[in-house]
C-alpha atoms as a PDB file:
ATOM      1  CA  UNK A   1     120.120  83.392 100.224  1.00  0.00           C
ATOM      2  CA  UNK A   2     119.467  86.716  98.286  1.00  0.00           C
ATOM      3  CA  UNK A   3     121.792  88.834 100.711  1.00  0.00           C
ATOM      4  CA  UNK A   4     119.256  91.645 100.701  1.00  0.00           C
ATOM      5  CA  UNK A   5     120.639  92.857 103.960  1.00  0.00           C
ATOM      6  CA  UNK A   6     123.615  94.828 103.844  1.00  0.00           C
ATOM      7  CA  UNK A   7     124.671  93.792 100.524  1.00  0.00           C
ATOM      8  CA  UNK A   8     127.400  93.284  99.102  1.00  0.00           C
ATOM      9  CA  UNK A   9     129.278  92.807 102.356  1.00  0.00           C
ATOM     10  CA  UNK A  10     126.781  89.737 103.897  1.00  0.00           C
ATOM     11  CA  UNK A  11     127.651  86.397 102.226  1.00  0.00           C
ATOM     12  CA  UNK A  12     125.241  85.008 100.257  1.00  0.00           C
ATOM     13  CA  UNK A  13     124.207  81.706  98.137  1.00  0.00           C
ATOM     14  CA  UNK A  14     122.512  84.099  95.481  1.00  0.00           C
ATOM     15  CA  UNK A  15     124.989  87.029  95.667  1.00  0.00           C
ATOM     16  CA  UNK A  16     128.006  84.583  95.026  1.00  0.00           C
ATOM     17  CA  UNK A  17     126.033  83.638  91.553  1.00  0.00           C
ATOM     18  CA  UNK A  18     125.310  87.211  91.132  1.00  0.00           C
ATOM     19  CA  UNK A  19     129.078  87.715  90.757  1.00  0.00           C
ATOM     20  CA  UNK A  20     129.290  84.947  87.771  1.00  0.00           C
ATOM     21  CA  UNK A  21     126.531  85.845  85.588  1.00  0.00           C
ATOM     22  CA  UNK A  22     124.577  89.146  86.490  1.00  0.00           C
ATOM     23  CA  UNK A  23     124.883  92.642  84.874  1.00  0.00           C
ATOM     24  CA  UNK A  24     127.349  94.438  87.008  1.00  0.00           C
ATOM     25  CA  UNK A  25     125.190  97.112  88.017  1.00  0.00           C
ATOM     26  CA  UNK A  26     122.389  94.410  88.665  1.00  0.00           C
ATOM     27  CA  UNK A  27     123.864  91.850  90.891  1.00  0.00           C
ATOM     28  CA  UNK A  28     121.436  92.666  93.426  1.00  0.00           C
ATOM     29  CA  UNK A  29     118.480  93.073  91.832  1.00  0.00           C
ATOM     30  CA  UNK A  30     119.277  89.678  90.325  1.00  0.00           C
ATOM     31  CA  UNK A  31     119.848  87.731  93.734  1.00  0.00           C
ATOM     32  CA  UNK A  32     116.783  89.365  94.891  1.00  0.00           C
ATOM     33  CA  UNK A  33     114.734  87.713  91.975  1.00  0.00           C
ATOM     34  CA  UNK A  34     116.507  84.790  91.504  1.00  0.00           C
ATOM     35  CA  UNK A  35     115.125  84.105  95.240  1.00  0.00           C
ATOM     36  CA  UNK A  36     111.519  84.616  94.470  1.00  0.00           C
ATOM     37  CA  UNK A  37     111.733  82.414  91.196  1.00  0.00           C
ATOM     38  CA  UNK A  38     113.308  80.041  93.563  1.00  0.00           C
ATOM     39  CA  UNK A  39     110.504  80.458  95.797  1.00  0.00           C
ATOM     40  CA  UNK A  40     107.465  80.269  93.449  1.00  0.00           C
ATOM     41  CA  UNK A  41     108.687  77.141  91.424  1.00  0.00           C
ATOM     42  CA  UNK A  42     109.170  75.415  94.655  1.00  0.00           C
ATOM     43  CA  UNK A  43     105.839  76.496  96.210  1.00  0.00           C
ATOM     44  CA  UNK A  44     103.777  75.537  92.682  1.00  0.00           C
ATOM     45  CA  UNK A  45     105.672  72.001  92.771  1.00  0.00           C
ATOM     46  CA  UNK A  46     104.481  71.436  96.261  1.00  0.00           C
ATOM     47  CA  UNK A  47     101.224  73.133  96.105  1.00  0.00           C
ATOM     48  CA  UNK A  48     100.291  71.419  92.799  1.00  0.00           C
ATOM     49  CA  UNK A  49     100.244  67.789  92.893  1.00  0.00           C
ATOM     50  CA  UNK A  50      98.935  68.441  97.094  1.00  0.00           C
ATOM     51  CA  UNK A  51      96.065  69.730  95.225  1.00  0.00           C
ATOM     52  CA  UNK A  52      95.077  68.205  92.649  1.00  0.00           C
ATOM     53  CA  UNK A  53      95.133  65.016  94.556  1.00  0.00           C
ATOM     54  CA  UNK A  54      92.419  66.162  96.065  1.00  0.00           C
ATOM     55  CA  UNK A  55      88.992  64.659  94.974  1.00  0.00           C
ATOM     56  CA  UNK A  56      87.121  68.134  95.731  1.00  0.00           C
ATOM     57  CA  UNK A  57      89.276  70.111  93.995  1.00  0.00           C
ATOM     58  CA  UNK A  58      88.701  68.906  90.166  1.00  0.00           C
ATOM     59  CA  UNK A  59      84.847  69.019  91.423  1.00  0.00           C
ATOM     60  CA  UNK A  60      85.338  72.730  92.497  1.00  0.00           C
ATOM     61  CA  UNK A  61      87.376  73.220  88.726  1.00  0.00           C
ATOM     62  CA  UNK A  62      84.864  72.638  86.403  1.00  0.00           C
ATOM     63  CA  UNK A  63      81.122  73.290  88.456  1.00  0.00           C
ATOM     64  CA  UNK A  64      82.191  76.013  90.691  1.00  0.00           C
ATOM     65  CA  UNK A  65      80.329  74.468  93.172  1.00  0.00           C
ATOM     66  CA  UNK A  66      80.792  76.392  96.196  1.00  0.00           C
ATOM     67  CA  UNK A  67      79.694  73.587  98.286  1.00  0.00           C
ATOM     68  CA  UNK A  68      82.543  71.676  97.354  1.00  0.00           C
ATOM     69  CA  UNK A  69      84.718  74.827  98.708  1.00  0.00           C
ATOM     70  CA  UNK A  70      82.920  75.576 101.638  1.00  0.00           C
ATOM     71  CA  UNK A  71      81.002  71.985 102.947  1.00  0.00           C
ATOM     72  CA  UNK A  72      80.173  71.582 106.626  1.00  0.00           C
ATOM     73  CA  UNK A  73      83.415  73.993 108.024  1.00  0.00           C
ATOM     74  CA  UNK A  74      83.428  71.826 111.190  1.00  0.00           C
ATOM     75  CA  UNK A  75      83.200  68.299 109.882  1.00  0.00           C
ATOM     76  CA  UNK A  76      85.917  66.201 109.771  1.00  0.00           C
ATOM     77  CA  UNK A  77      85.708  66.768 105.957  1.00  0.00           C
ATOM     78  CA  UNK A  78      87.057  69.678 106.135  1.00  0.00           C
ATOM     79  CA  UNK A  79      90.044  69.342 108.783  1.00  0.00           C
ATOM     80  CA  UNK A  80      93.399  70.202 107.760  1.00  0.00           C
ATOM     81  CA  UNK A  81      95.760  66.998 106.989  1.00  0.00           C
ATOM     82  CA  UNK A  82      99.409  67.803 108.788  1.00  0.00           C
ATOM     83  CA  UNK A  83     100.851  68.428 105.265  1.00  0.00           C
ATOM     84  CA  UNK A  84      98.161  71.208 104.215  1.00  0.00           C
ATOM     85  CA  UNK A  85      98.799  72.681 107.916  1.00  0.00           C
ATOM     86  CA  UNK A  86     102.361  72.760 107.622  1.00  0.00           C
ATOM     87  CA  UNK A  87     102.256  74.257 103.632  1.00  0.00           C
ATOM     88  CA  UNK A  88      99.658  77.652 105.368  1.00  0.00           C
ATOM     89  CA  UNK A  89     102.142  78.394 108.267  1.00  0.00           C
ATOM     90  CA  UNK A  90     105.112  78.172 105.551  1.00  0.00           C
ATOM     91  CA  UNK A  91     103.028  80.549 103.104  1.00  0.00           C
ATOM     92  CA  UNK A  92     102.255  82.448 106.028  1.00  0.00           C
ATOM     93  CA  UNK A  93     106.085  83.183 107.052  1.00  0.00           C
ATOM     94  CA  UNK A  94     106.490  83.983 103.549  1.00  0.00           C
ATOM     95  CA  UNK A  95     104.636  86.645 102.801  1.00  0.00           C
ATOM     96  CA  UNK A  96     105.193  88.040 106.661  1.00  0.00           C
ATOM     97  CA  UNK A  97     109.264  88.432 104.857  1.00  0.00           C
ATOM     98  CA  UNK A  98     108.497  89.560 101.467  1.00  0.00           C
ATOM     99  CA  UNK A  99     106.189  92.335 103.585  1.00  0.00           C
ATOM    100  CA  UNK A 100     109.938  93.264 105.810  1.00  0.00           C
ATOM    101  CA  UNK A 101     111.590  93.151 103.186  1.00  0.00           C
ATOM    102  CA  UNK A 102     110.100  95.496 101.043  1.00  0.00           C
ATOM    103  CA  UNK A 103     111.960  97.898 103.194  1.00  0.00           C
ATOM    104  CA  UNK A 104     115.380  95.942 103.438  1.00  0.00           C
ATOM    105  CA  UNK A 105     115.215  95.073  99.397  1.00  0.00           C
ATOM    106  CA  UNK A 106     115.759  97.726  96.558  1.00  0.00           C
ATOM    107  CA  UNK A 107     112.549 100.341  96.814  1.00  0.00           C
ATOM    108  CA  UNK A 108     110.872 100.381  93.620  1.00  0.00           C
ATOM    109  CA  UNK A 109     108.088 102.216  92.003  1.00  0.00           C
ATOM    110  CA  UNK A 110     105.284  99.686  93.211  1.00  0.00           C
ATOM    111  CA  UNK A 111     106.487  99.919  96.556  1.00  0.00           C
ATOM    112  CA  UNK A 112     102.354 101.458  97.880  1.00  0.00           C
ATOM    113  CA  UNK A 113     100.671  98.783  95.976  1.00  0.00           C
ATOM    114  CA  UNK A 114     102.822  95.975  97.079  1.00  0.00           C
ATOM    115  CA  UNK A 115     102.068  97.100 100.743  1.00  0.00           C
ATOM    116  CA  UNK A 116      98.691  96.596  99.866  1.00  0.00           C
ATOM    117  CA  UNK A 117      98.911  93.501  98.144  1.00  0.00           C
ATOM    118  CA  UNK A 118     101.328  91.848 100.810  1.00  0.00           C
ATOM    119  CA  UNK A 119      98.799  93.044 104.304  1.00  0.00           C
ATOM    120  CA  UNK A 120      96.009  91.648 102.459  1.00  0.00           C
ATOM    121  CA  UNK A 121      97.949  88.481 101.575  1.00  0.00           C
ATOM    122  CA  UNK A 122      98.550  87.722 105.134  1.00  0.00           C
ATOM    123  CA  UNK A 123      95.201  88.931 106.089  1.00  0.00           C
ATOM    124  CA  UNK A 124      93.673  85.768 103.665  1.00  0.00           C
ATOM    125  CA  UNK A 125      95.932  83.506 104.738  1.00  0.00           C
ATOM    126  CA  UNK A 126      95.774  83.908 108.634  1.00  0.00           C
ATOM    127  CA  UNK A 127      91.383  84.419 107.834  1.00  0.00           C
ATOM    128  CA  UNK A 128      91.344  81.183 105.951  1.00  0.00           C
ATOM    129  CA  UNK A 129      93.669  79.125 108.097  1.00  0.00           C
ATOM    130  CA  UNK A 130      91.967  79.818 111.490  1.00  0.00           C
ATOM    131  CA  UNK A 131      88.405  79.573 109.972  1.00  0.00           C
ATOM    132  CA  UNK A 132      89.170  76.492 107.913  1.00  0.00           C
ATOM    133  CA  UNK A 133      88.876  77.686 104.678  1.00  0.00           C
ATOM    134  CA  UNK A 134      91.987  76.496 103.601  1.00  0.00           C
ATOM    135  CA  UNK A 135      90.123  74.812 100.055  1.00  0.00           C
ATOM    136  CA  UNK A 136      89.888  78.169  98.820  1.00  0.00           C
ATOM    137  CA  UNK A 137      93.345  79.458 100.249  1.00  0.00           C
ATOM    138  CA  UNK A 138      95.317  76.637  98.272  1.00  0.00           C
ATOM    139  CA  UNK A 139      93.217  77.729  94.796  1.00  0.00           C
ATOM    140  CA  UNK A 140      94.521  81.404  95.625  1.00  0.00           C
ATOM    141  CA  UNK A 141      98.115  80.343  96.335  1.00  0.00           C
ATOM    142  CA  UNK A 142      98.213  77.904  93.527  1.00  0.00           C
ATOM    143  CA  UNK A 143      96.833  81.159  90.674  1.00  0.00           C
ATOM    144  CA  UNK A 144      99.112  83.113  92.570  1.00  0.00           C
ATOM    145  CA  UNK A 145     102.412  80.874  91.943  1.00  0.00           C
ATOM    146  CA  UNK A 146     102.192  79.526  88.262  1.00  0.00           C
ATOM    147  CA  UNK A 147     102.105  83.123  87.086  1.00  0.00           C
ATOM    148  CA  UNK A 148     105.011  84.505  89.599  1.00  0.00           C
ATOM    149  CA  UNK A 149     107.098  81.793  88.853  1.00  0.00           C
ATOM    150  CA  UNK A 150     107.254  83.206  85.053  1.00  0.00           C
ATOM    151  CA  UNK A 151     107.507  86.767  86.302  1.00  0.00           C
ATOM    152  CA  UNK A 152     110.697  87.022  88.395  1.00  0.00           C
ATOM    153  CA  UNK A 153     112.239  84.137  86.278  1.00  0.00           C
ATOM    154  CA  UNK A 154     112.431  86.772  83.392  1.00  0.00           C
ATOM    155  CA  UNK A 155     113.251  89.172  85.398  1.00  0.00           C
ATOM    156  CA  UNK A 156     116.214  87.435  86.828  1.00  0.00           C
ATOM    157  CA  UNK A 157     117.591  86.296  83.284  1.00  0.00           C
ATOM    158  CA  UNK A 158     116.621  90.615  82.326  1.00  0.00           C
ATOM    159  CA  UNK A 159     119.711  91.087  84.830  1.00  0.00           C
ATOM    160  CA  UNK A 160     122.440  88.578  82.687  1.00  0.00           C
ATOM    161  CA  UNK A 161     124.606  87.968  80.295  1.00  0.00           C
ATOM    162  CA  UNK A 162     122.130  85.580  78.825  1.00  0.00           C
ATOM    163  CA  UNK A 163     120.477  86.357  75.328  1.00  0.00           C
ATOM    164  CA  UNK A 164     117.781  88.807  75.681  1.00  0.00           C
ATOM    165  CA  UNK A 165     115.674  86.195  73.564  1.00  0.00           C
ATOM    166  CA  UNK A 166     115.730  83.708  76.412  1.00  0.00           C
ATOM    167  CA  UNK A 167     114.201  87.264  78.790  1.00  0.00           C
ATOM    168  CA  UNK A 168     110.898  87.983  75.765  1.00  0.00           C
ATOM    169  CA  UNK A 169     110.243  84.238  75.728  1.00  0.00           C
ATOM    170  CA  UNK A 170     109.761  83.588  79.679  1.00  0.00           C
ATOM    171  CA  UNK A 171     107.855  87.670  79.613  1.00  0.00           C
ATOM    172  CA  UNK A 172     105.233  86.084  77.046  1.00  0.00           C
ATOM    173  CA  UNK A 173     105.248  83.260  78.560  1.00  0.00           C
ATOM    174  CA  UNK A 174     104.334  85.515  81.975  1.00  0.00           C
ATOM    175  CA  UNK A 175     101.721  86.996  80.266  1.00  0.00           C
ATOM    176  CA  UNK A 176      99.808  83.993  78.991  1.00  0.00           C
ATOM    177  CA  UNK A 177     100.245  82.548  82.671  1.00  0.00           C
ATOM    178  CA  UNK A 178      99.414  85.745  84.112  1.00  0.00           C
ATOM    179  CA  UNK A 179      95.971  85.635  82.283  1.00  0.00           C
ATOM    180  CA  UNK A 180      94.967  82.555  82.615  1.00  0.00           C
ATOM    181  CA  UNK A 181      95.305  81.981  86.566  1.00  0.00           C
ATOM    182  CA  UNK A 182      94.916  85.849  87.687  1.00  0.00           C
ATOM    183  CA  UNK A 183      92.087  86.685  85.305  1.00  0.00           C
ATOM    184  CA  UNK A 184      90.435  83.648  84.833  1.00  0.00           C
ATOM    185  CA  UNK A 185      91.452  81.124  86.312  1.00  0.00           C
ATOM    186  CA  UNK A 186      91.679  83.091  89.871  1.00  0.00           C
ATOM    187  CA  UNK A 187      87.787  84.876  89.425  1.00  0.00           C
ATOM    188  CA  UNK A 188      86.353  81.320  88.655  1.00  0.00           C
ATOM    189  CA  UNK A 189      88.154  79.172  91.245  1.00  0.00           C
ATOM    190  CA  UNK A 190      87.940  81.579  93.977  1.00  0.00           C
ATOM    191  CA  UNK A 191      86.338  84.625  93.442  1.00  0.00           C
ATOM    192  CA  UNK A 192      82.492  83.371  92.025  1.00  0.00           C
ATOM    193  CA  UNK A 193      82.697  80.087  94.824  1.00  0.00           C
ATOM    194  CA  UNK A 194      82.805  82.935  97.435  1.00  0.00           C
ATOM    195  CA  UNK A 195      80.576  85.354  96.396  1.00  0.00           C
ATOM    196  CA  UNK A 196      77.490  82.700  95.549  1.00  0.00           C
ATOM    197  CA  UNK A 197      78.442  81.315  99.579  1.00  0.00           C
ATOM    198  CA  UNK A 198      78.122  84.522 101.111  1.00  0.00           C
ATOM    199  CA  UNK A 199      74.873  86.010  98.724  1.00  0.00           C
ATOM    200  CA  UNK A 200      73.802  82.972  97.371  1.00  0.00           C
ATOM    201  CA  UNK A 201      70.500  80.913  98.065  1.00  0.00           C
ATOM    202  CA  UNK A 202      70.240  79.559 101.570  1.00  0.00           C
ATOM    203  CA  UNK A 203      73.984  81.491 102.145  1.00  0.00           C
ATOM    204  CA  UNK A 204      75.851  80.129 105.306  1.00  0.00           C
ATOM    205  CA  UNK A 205      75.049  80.577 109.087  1.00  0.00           C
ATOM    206  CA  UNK A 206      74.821  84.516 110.596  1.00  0.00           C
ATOM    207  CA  UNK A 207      77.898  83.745 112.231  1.00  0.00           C
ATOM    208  CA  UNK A 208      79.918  83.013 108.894  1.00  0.00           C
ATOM    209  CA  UNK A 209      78.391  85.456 107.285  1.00  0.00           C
ATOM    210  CA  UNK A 210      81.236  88.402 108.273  1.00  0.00           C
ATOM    211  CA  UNK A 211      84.030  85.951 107.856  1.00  0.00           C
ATOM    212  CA  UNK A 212      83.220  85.090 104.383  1.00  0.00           C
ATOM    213  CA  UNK A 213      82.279  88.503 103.183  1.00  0.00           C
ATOM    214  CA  UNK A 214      85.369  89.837 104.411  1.00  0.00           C
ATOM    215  CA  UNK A 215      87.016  87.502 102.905  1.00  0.00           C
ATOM    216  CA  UNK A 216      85.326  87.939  99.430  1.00  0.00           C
ATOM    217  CA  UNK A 217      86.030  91.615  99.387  1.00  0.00           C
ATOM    218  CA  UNK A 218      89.933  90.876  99.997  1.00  0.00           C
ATOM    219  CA  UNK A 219      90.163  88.611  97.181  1.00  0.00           C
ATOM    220  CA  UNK A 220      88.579  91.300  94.953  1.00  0.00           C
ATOM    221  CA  UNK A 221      91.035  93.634  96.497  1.00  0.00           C
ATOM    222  CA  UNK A 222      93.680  90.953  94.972  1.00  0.00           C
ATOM    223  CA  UNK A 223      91.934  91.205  91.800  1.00  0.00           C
ATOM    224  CA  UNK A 224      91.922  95.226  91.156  1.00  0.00           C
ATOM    225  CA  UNK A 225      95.861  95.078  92.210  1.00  0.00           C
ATOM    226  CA  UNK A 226      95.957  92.574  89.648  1.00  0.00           C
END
């Protein structure tokens, strides 16, 4: 879609638009994020209504009650329905590109710190999907996407023709997101659930007890990058 690969001489969807409306030094900086905004509007639309149909999940919103998160992990409860199963492996494949590509895509000054962020991405998402935590890992994605939908969608307009009005709205509109879902929104949902399971009063069983700490120090990991 984006053409990242060999660009300009690979065909793409993205690139073709590129040529209509982008900068002309920033055609591929602005297939690259159009992508991405493509890709986080689509994933919050799916991710969101999946969600919050879910009776646990306004439970879990307003009494961070990590039991509600982290019930019996073997029950039936808390099996994976074949539309939850099939939204992890797609996450999964994502991130596994956006790590590639970070070599195949325009090198930028973040490039360390995305590395980071992107290894312990996947690390979460394969953790929680093979040791049924997925509750938590749809809270994380779901932060995650309604404040990177706002981020590369100003930075693809940044790269037009379009009025640079139409750019500072959606970048205050970013930063609003960005605080509410990565700074609150993120610590309460996910962060505090996890931390009370693994330290908490009566904790989880020995066995669990790794899992869930590892995974509780990788989500704070995703905090500091934050």
């Amino acid at each position: 879609l984006a053409g990242a690969i060999n660009y300009p001489h690979s065909p793409s969807v993205f690139g073709a638009l590129a040529k209509l409306v982008a900068k002309p030094n920033k055609k591929l900086k602005f297939a690259e994020n159009l992508w991405y905004s493509c890709w986080h509007i689509s994933a919050f639309c799916v991710s969101f209504p999946l969600l919050t149909s879910q009776e646990w999940f306004l439970q879990a919103s307003l009494e961070r009650n990590k039991d509600v998160f982290f019930p019996n992990l073997d029950s039936r409860e808390q099996w994976m329905s074949p539309q939850i199963k099939l939204l992890y492996l797609v996450f999964l494949g994502f991130w596994f590109s956006c790590l590639l590509f970070l070599k195949l895509e325009t090198i930028r000054k973040d490039f360390l710190v995305m590395v980071i962020h992107h290894l312990a991405t996947i690390y979460l998402v394969g953790h929680s999907y093979l040791l049924n935590y997925w509750r938590v890992g749809l809270a994380v994605h779901l932060c995650h996407d309604f404040a990177d939908m706002f981020l590369y969608s100003a930075k693809t307009l940044s790269y037009t023709f379009f009025p640079a009005v139409l750019t500072d709205v959606m970048f205050v509109l970013f930063v609003l997101a960005f605080f509410f879902s990565q700074l609150v929104a993120f610590p309460w949902l996910c962060i505090y659930p996890c931390f009370v399971h693994v330290f908490g009063e009566g904790g989880q069983l020995a066995e669990r007890r790794v899992s869930a700490g590892i995974l509780t120090v990788l989500l704070c990991v995703l905090l500091c990058l934050h």
